[in-house]
N, C-alpha and C. Protein backbone atom coordinates (compact mmCIF):
# COMPACT_ATOMS: atom_id res chain seq x y z
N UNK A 1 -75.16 -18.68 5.36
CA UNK A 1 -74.24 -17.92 4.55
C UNK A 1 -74.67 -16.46 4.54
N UNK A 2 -73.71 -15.62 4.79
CA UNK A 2 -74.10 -14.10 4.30
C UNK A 2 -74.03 -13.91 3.41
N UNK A 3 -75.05 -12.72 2.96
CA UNK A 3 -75.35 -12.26 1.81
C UNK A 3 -75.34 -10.74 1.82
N UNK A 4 -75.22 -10.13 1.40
CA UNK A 4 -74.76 -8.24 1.52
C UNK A 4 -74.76 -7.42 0.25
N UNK A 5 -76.07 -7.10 -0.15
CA UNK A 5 -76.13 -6.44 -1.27
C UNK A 5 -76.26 -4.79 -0.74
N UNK A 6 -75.66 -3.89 -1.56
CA UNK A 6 -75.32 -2.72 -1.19
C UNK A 6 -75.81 -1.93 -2.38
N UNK A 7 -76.01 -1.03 -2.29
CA UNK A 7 -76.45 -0.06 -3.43
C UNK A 7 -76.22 1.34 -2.74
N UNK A 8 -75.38 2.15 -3.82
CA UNK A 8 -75.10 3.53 -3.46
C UNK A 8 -75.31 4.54 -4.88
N UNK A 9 -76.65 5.82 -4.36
CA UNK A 9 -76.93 6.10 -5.57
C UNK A 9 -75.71 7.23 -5.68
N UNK A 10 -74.81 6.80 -7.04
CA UNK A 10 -73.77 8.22 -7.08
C UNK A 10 -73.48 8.83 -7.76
N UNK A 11 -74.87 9.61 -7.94
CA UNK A 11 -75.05 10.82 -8.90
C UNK A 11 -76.68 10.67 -10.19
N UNK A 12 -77.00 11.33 -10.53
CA UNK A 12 -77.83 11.49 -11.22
C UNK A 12 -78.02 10.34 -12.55
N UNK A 13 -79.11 9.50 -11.78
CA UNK A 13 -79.28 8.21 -12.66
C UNK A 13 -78.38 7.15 -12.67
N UNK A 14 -77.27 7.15 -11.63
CA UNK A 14 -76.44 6.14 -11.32
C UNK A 14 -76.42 5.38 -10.20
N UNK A 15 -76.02 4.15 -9.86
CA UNK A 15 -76.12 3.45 -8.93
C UNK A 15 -75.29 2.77 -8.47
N UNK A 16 -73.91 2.64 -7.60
CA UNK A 16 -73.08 1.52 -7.63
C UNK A 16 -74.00 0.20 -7.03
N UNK A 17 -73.58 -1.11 -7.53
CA UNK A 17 -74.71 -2.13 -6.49
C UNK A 17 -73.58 -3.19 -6.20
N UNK A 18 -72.99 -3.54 -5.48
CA UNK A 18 -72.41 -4.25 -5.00
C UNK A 18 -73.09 -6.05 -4.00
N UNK A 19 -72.54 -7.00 -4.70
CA UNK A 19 -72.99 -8.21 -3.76
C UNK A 19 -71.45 -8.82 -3.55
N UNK A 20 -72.04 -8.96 -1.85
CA UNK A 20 -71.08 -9.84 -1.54
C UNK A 20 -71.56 -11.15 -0.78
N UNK A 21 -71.67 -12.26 -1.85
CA UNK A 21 -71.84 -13.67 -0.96
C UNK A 21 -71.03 -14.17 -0.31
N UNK A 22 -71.16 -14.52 0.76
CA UNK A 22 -69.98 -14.86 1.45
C UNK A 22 -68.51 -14.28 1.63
N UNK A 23 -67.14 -14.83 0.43
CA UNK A 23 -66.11 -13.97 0.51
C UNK A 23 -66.10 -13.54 -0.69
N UNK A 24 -67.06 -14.05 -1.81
CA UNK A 24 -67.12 -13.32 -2.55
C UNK A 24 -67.35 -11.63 -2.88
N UNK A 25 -66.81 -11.22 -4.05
CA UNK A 25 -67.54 -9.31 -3.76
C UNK A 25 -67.42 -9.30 -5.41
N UNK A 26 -68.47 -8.81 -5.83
CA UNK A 26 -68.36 -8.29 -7.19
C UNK A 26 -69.54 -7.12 -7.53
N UNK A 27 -68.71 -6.10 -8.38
CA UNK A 27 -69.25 -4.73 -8.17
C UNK A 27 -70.00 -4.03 -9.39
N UNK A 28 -70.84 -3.40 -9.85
CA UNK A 28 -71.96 -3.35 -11.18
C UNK A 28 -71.80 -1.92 -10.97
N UNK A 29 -72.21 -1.08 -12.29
CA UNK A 29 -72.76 0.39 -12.08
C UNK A 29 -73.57 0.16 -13.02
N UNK A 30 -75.13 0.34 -12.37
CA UNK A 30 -76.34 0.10 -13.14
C UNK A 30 -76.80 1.56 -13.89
N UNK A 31 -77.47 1.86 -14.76
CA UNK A 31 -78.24 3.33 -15.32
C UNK A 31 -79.47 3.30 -14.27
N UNK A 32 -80.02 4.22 -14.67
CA UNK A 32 -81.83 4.75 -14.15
C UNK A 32 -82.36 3.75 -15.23
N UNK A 33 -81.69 3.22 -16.42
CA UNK A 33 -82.53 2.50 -17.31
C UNK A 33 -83.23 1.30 -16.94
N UNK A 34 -82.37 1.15 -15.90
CA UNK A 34 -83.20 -0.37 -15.00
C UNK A 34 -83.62 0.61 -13.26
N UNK A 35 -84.30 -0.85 -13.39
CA UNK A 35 -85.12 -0.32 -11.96
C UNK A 35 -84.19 -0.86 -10.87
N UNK A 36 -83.20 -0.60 -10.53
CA UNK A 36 -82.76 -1.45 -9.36
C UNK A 36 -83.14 -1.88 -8.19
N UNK A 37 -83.54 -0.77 -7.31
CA UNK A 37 -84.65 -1.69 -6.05
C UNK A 37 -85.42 -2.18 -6.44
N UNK A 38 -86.50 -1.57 -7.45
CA UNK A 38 -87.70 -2.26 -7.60
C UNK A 38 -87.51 -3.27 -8.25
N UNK A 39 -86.91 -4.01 -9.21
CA UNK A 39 -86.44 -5.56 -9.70
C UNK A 39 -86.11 -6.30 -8.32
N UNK A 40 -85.25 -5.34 -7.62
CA UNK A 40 -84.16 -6.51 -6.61
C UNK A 40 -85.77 -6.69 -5.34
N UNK A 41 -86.34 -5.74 -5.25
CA UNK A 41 -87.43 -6.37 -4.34
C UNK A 41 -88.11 -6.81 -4.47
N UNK A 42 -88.83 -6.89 -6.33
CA UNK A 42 -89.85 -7.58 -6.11
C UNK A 42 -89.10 -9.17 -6.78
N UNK A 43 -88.01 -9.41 -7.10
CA UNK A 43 -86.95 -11.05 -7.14
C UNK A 43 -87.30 -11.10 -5.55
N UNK A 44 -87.11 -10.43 -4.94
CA UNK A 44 -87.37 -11.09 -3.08
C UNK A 44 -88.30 -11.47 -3.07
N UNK A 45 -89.50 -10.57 -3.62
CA UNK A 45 -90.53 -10.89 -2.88
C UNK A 45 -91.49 -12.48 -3.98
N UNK A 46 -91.16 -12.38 -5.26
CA UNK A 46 -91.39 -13.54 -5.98
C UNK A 46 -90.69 -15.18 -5.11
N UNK A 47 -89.53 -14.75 -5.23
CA UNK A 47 -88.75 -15.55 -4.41
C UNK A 47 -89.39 -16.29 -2.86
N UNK A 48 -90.14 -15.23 -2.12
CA UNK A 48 -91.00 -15.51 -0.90
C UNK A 48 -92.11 -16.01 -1.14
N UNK A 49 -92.54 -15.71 -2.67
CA UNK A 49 -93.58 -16.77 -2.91
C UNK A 49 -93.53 -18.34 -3.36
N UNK A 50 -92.52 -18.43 -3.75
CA UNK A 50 -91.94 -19.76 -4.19
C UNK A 50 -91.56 -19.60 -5.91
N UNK A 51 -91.84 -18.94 -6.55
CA UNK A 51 -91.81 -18.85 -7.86
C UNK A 51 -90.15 -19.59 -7.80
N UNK A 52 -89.74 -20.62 -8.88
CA UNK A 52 -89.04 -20.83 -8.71
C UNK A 52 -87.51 -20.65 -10.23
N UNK A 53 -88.37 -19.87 -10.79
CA UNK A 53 -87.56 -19.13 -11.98
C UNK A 53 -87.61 -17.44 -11.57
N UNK A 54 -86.46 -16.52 -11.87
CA UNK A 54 -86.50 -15.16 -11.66
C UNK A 54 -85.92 -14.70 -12.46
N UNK A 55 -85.76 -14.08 -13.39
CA UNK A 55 -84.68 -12.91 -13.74
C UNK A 55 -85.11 -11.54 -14.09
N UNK A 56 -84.02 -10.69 -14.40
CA UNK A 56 -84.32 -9.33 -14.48
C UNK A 56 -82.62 -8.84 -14.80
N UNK A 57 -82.76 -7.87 -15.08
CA UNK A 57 -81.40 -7.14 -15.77
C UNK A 57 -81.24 -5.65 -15.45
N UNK A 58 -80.09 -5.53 -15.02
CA UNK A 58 -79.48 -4.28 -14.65
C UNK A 58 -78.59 -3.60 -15.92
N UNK A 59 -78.68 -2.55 -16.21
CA UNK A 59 -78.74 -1.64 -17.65
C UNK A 59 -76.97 -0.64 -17.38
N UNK A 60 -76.06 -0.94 -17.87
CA UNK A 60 -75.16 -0.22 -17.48
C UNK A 60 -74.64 1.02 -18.54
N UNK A 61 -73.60 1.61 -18.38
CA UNK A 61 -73.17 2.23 -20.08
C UNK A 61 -72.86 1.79 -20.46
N UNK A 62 -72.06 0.41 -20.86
CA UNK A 62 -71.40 -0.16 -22.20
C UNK A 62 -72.06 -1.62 -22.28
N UNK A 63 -72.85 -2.26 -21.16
CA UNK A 63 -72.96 -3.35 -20.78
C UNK A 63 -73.87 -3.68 -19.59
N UNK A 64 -74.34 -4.53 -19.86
CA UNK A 64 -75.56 -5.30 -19.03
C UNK A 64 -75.54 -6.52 -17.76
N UNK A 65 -76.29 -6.83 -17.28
CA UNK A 65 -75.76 -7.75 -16.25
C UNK A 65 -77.20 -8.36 -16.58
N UNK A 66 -77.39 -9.96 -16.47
CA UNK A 66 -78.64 -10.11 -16.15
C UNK A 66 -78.73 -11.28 -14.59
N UNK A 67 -79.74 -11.12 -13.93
CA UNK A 67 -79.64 -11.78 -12.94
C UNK A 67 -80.53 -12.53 -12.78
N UNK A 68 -80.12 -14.59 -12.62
CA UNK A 68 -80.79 -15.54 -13.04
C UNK A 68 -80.84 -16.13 -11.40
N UNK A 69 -82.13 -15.91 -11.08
CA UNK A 69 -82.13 -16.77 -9.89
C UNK A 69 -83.51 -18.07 -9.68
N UNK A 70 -82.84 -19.14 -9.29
CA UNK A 70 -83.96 -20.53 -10.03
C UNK A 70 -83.60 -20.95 -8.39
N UNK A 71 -84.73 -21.57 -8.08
CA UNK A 71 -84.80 -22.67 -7.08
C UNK A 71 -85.44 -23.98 -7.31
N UNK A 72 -84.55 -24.44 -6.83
CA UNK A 72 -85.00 -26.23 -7.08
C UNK A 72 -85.29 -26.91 -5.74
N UNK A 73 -84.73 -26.09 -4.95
CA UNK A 73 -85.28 -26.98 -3.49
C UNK A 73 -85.83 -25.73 -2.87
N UNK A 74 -87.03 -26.26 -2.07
CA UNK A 74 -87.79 -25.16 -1.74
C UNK A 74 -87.02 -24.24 -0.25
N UNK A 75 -86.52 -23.28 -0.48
CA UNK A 75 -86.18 -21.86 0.24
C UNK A 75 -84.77 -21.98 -0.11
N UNK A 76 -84.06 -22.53 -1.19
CA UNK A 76 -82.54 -22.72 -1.33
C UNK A 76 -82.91 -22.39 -2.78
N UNK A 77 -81.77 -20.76 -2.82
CA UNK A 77 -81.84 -20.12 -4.21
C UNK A 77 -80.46 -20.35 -4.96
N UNK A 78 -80.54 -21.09 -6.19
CA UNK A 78 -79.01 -20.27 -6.87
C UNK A 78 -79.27 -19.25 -7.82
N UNK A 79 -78.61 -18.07 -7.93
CA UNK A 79 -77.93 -16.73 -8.25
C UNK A 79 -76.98 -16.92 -9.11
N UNK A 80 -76.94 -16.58 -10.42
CA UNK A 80 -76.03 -16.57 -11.37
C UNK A 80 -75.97 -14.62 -11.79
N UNK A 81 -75.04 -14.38 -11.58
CA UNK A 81 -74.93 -12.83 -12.40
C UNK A 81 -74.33 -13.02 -13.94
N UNK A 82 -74.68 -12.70 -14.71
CA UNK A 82 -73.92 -12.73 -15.74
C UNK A 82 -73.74 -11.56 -16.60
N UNK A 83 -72.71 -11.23 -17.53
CA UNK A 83 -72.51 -10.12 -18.30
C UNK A 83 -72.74 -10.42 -19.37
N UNK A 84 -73.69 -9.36 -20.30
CA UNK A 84 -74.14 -9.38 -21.22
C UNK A 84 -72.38 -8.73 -21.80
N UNK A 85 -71.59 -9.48 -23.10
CA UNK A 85 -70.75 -9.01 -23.72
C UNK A 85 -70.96 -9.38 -25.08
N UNK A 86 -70.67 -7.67 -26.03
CA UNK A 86 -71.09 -8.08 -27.64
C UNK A 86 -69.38 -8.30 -28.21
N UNK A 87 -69.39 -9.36 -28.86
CA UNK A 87 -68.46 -10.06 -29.64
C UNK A 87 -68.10 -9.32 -30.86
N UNK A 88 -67.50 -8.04 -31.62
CA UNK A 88 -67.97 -7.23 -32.35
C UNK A 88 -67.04 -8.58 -33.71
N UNK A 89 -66.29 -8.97 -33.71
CA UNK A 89 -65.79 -9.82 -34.41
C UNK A 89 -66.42 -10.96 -34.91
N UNK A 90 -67.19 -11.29 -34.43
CA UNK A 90 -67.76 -12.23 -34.22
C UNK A 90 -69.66 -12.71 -34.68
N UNK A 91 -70.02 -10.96 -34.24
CA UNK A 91 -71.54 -10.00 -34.18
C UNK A 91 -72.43 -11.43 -32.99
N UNK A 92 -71.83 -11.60 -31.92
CA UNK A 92 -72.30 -12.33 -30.76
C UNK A 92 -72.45 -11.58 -29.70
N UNK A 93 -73.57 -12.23 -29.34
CA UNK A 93 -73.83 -11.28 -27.90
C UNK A 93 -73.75 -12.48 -26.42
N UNK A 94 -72.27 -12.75 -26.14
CA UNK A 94 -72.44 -13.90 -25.23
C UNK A 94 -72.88 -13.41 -23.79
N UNK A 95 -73.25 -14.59 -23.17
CA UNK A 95 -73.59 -14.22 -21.78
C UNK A 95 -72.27 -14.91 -20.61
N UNK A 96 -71.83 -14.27 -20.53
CA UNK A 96 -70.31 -14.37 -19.28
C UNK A 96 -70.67 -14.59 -17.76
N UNK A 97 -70.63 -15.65 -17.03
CA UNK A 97 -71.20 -15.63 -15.30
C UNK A 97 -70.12 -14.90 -14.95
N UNK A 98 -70.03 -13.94 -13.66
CA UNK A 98 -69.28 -13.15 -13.42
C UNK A 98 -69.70 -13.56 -11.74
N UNK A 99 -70.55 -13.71 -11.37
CA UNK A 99 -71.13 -14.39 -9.84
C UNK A 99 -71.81 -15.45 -10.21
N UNK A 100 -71.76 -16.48 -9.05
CA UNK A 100 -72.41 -17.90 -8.99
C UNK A 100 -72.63 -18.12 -7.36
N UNK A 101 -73.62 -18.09 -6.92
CA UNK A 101 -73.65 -18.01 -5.46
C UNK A 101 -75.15 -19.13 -5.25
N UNK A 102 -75.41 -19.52 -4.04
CA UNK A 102 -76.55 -19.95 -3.36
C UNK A 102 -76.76 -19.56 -2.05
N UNK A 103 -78.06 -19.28 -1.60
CA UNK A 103 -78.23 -18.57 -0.33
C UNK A 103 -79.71 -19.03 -0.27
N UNK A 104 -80.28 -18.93 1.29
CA UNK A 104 -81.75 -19.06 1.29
C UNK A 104 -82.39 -17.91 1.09
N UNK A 105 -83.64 -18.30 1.10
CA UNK A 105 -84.79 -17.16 0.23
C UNK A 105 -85.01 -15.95 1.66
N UNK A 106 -84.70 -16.25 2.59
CA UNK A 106 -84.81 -15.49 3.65
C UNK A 106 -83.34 -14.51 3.65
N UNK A 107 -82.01 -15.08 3.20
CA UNK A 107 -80.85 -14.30 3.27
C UNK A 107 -81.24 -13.19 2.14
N UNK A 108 -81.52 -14.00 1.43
CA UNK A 108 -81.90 -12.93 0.01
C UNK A 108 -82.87 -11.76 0.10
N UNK A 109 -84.17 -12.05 1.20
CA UNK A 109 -84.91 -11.44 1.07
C UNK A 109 -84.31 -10.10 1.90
N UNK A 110 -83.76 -10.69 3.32
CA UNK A 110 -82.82 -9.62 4.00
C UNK A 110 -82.41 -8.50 3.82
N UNK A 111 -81.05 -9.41 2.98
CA UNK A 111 -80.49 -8.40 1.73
C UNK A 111 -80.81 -7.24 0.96
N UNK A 112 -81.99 -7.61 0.01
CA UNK A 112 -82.30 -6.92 -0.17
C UNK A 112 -82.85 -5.47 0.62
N UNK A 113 -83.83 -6.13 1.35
CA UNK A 113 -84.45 -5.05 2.25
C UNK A 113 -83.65 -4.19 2.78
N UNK A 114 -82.58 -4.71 3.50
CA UNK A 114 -81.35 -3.61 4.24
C UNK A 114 -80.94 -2.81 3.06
N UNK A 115 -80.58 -3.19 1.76
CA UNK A 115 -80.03 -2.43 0.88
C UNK A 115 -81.00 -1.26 0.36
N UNK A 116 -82.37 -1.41 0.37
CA UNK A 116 -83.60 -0.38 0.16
C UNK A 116 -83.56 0.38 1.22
N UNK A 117 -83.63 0.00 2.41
CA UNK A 117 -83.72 0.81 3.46
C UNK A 117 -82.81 1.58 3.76
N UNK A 118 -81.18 0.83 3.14
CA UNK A 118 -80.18 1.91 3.52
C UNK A 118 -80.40 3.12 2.71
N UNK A 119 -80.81 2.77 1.22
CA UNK A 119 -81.14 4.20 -0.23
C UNK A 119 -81.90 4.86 0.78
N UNK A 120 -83.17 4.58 1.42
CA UNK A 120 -84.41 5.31 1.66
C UNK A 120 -83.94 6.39 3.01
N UNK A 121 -83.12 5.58 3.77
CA UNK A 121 -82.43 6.41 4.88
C UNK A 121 -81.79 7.55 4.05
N UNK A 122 -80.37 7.21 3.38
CA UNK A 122 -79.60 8.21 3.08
C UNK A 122 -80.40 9.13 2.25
N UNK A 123 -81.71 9.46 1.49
CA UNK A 123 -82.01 9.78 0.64
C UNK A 123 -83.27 10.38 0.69
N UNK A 124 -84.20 9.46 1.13
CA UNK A 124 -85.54 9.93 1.58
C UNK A 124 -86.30 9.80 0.33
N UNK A 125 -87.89 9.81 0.14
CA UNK A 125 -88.59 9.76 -1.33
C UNK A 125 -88.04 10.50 -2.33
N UNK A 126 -88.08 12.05 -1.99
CA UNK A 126 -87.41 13.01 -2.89
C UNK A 126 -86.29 12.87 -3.16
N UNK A 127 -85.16 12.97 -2.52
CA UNK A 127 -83.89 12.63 -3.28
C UNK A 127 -83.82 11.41 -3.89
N UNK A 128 -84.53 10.51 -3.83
CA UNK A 128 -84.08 9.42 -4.60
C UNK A 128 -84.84 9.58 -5.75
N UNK A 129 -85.98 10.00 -6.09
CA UNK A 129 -86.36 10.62 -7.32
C UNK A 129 -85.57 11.87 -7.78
N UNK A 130 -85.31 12.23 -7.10
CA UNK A 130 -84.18 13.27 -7.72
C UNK A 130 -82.95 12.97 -8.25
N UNK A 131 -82.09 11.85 -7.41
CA UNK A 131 -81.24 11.04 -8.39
C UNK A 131 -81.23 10.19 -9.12
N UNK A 132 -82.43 9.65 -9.15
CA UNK A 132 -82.58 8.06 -10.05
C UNK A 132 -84.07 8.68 -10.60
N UNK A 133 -84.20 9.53 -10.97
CA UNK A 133 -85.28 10.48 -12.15
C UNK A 133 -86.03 9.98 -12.79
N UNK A 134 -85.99 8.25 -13.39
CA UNK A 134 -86.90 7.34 -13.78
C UNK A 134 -87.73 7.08 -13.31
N UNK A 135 -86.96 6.49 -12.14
CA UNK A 135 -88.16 5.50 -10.96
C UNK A 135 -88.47 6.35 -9.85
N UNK A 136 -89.43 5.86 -9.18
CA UNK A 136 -89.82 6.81 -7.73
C UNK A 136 -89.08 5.36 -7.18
N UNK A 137 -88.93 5.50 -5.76
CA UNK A 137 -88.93 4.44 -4.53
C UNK A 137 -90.01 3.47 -4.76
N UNK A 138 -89.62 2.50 -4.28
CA UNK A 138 -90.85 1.66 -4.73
C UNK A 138 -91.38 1.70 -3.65
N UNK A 139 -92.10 2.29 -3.00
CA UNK A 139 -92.41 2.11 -1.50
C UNK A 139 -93.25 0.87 -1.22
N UNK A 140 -94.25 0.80 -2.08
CA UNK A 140 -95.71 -0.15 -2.02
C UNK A 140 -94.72 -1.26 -1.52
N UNK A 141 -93.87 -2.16 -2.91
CA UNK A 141 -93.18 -3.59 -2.41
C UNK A 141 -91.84 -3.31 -1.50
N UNK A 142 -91.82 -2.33 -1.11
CA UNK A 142 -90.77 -2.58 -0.15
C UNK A 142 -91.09 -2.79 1.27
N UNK A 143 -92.63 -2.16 1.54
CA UNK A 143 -93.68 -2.11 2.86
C UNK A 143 -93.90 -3.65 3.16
N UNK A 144 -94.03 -4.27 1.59
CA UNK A 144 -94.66 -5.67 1.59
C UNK A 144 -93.45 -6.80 1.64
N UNK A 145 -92.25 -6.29 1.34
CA UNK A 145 -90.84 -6.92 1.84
C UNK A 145 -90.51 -6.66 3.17
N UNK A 146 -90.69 -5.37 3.83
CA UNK A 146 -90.46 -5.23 4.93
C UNK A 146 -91.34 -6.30 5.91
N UNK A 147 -92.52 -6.31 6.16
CA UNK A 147 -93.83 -6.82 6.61
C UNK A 147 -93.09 -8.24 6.32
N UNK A 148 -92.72 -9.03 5.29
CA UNK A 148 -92.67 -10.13 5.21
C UNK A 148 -91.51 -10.72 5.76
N UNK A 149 -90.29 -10.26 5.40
CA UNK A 149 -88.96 -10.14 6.67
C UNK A 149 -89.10 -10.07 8.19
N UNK A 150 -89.82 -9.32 8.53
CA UNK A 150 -90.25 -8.76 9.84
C UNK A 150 -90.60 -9.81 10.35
N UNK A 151 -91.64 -10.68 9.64
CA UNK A 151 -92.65 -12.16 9.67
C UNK A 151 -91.82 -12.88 10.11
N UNK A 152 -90.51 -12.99 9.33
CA UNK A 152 -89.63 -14.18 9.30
C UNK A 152 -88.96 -14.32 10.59
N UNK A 153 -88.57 -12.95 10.93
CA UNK A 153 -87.67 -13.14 12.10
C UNK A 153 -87.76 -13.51 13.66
């Protein structure tokens, strides 16, 4: 199955991140408040170790995403995205799946990597600290995602 995660930084502390599993496509705009490569690479690279619980959360302006990825059979991941939505009627903060996908730990790890490498191309160390002002590049785990992809193929 393909897997195609995309990230485009557009504009100062913003990020579009787009996944598309298969024919699925569903589209996020994360803050600088979350780390986006660096969560999404080091879920790869946990993931390459076998850990078989993951999550982490992407920080938006009105709303949150968190991303639940569990494996139960070893190199076969399921991926739940879900939206953090507050119930103001209600004072609930439910969690909404918005993606539900499965892919192997190698599609995933892919994924990711192409999507770092595409930021690091268009952008280089400095501009991407220059637009995403929080985080630097994660270079360290992306060397150690790269190296381990590389392995795979």
């Amino acid at each position: 199955m393909a897997l195609i995660i995309d990230i485009k930084l557009v504009g100062t502390g913003w990020a579009q991140c787009t996944v598309r599993p298969a024919r699925k496509n569903f589209a996020l705009t994360a803050s600088y408040e979350s780390n986006v490569l660096g969560d999404l690479i080091q879920a790869a690279l946990t993931a390459l170790d076998g850990d078989d619980q993951i999550s982490f959360k992407f920080y938006g302006a009105r709303t949150s995403w968190t991303w639940d990825i569990g494996q139960k059979v070893i190199g076969r991941l399921s991926i739940q995205i879900l939206e953090l939505v507050y119930r103001p009627a209600i004072a609930s903060l439910d969690r909404v799946p918005i993606v539900d996908f499965s892919c192997t730990v190698g599609a995933l790890a892919q994924a990711v990597h192409d999507a770092a490498a595409d930021v690091l191309a268009a952008h280089g160390l400095k501009g991407y600290k220059k637009l995403w002002a929080e985080h630097s590049f994660p270079t360290k785990s992306f060397n150690r995602l790269k190296a381990r992809v590389e392995a795979m193929a």
